[in-house]
Protein backbone atom coordinates (compact mmCIF):
# COMPACT_ATOMS: atom_id res chain seq x y z
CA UNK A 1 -183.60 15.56 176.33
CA UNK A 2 -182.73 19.19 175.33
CA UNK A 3 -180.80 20.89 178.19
CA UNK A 4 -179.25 24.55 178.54
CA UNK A 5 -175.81 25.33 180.14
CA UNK A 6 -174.87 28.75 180.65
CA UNK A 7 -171.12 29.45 181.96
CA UNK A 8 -168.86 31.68 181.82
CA UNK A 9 -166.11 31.11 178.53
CA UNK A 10 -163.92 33.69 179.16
CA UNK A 11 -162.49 36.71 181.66
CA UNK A 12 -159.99 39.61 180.48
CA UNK A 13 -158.58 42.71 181.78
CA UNK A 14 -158.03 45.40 179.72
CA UNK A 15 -155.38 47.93 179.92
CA UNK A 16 -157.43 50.23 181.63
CA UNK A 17 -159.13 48.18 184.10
CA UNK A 18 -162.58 47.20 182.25
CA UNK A 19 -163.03 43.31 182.87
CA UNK A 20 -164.31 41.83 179.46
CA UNK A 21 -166.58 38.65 180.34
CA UNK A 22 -167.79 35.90 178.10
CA UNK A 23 -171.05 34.23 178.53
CA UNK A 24 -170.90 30.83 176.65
CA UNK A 25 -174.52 29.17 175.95
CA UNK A 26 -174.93 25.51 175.45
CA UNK A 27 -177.75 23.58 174.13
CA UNK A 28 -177.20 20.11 174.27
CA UNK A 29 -179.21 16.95 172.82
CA UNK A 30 -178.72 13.86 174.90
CA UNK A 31 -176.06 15.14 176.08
CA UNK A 32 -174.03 15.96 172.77
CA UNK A 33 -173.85 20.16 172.29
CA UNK A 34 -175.98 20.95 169.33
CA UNK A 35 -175.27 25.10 169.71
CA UNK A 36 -173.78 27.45 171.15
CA UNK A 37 -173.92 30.89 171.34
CA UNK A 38 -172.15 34.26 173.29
CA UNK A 39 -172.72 37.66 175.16
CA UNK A 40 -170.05 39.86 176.01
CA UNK A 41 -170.23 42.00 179.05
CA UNK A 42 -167.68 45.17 179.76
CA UNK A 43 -167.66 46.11 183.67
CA UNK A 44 -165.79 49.27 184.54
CA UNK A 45 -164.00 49.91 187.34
CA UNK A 46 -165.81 51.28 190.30
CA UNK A 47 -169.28 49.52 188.58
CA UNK A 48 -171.53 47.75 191.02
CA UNK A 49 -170.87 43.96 190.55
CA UNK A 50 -172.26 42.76 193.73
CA UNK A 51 -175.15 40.40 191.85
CA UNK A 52 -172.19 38.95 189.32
CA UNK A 53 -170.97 36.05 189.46
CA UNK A 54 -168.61 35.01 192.44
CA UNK A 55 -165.75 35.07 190.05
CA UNK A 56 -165.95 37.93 188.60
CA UNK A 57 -166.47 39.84 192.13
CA UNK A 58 -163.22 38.20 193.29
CA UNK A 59 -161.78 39.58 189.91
CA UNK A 60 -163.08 43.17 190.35
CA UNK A 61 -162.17 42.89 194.40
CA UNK A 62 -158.25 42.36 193.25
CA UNK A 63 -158.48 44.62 189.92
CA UNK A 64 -160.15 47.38 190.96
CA UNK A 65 -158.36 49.50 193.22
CA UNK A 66 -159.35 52.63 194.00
CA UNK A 67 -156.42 53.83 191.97
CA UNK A 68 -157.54 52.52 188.93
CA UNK A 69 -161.37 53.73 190.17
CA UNK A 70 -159.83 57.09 190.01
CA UNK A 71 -157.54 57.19 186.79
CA UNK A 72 -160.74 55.76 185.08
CA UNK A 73 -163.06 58.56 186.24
CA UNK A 74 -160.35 60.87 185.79
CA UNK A 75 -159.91 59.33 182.00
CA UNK A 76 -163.94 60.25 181.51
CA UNK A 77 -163.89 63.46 183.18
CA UNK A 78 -161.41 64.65 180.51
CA UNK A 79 -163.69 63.14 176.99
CA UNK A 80 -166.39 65.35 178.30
CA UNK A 81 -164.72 68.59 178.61
């Protein structure tokens, strides 16, 4: 029986608040994993996350501050002029 796992592999944050998720999927055959494969995901600070996963809200929730919201907008404001 072919079955398909998806979890996530991995959670960073960067320097400059951006959490860097891994999406790990698994095919397995009777139980022994026959592939995998991967999808990154950036989320800025101040992006929506409420239909993430639980994890990565509680990530975002401590990360996040409005303090690094700001400096981050701040940080864009300034490439575009």
């Amino acid at each position: 029986m072919l079955t398909k796992t998806n979890v996530i592999g991995s959670r960073d944050i960067n320097a400059f608040g951006h959490i860097q998720v891994r999406y790990d999927t698994e095919i397995r055959e009777d139980g022994v994993l026959v592939s995998t494969s991967y999808h990154r995901e950036v989320i800025s600070p101040g992006q929506d996350v409420s239909a993430k996963a639980p994890e990565i809200q509680r990530i975002a929730a401590i990360e996040h501050t409005p303090e690094v919201i700001q400096a981050y907008l701040e940080s864009i404001a300034e490439k575009v002029l």
